[in-house]
Protein backbone atom coordinates (compact mmCIF):
# COMPACT_ATOMS: atom_id res chain seq x y z
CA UNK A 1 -14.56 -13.63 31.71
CA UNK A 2 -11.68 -13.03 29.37
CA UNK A 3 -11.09 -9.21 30.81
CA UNK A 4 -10.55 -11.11 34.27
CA UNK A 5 -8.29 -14.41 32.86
CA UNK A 6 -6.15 -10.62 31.01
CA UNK A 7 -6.27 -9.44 34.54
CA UNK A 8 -5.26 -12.19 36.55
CA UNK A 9 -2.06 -13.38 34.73
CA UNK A 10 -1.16 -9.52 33.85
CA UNK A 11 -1.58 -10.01 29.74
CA UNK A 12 -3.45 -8.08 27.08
CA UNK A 13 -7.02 -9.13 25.87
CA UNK A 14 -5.66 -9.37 22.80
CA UNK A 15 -3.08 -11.95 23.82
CA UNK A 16 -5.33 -13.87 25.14
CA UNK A 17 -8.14 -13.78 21.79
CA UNK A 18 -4.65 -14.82 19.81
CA UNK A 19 -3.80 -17.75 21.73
CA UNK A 20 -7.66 -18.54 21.43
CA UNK A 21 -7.55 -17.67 17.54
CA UNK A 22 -4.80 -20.05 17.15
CA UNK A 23 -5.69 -22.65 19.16
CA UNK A 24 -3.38 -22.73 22.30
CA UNK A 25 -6.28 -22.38 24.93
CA UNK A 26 -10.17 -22.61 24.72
CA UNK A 27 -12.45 -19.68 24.44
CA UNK A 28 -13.94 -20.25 27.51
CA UNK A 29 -10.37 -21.70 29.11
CA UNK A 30 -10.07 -25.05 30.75
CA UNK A 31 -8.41 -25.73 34.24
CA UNK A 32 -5.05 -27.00 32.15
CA UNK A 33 -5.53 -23.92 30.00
CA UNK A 34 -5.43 -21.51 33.27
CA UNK A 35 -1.98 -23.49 34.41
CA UNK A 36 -0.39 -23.14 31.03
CA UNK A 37 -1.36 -19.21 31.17
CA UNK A 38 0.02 -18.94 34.61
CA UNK A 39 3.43 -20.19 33.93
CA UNK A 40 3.58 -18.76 30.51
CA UNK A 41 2.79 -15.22 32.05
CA UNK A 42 5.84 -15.78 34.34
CA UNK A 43 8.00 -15.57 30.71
CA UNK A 44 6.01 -13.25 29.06
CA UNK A 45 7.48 -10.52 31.64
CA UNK A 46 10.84 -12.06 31.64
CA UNK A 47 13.11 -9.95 29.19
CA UNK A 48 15.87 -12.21 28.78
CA UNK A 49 12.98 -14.32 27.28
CA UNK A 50 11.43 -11.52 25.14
CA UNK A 51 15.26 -10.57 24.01
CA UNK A 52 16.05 -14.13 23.05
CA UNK A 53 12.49 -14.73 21.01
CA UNK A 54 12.74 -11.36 19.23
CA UNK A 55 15.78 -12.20 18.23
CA UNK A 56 14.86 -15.91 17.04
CA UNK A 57 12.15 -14.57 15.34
CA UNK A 58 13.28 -11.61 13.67
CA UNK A 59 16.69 -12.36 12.24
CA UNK A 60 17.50 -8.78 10.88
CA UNK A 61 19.19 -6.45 13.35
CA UNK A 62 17.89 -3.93 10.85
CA UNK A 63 14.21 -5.18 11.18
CA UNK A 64 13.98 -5.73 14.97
CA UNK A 65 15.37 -2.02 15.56
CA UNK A 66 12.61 -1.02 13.03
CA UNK A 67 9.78 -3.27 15.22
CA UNK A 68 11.12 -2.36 18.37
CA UNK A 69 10.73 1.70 17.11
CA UNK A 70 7.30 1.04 15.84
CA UNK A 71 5.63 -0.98 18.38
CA UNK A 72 3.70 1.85 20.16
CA UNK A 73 2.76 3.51 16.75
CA UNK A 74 -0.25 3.80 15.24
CA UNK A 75 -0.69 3.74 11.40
CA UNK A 76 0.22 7.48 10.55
CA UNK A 77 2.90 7.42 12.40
CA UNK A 78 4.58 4.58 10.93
CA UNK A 79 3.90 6.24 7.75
CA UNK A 80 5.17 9.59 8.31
CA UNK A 81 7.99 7.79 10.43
CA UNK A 82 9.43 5.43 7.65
CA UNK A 83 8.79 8.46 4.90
CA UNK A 84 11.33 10.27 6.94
CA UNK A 85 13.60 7.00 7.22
CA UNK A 86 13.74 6.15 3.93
CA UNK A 87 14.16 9.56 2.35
CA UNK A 88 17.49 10.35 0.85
CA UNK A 89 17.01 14.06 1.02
CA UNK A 90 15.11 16.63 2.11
CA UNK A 91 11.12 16.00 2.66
CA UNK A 92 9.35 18.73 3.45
CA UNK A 93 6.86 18.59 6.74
CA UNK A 94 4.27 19.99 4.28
CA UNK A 95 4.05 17.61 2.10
CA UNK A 96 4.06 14.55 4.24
CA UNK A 97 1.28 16.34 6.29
CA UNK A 98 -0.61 16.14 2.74
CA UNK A 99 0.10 12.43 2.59
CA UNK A 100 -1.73 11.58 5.98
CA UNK A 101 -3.97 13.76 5.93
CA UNK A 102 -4.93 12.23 2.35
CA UNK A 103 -4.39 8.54 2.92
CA UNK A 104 -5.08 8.00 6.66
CA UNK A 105 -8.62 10.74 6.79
CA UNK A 106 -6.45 12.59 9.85
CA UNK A 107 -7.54 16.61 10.07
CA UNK A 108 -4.32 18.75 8.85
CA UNK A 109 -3.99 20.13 12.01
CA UNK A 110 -3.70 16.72 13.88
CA UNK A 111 -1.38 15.07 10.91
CA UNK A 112 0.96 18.20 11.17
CA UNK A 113 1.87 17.39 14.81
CA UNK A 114 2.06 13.51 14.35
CA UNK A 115 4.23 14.51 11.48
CA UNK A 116 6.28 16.78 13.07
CA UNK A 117 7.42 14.30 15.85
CA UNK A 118 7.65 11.20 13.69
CA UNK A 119 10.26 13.75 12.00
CA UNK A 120 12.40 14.37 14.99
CA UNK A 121 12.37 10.47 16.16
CA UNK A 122 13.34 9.71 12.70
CA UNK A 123 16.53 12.11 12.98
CA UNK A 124 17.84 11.39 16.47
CA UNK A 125 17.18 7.68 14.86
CA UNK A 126 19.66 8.70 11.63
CA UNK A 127 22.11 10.49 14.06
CA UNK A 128 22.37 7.52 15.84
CA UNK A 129 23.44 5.55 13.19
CA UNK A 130 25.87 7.70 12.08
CA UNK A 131 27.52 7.78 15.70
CA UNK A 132 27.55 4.11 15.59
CA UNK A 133 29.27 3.95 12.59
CA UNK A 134 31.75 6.33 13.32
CA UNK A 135 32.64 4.10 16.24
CA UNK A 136 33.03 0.99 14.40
């Protein structure tokens, strides 16, 4: 039922078991329940919409580049992503491989290439700040 209500109005299950979570719509939804999902879909793809709540809702230039970089992440690569962010000098690919191996149970092998792209994304992410402040 709920995979079909996702498919209809073009949303995520996991939209929908939020909105149910919190109380917006019923878990088995109602006929006012299927109108309010139909015309909230229609803003849901709008990105004027999307830019204008992100914004409202995360104040921080700072954070909402960091969310928008993150969003199709999973948990090692956030990690290995922000260790590379926040470092103020060299960090070996070595050692951070270590860390998620250690802390997230991922084979060495696998956490070496997660590692090794979070790495690059963070540079081109540092280089791009640097441009931008040159040009200010």
């Amino acid at each position: 039922m709920i995979e079909e209500i996702a498919k209809k109005h073009g949303m995520e299950i996991e939209q929908l078991r939020i909105l149910v979570k919190k109380g917006v719509i019923q878990e088995t939804p109602t006929d006012r329940d299927m109108v309010f999902l139909s015309r909230m879909s229609r803003l849901w793809k709008d990105l004027e919409w999307l830019k204008i709540s992100l914004r409202h809702a995360i104040r921080s230039r700072a954070r909402r580049e960091k969310f928008v970089m993150e969003l199709d992440l999973t948990k090692p690569e956030k990690y290995a992503l922000n260790r590379y962010l926040n470092s103020r000098g060299r960090l070996s690919v070595e050692r951070v491989t270590q860390e998620v191996s250690y802390y997230y149970r991922v084979p060495l092998n696998t956490a070496r290439g997660i590692v090794k792209k979070m790495r690059t994304r963070a540079y081109k992410a540092k280089g791009r700040k640097r441009r931008e402040g040159r040009l200010r």
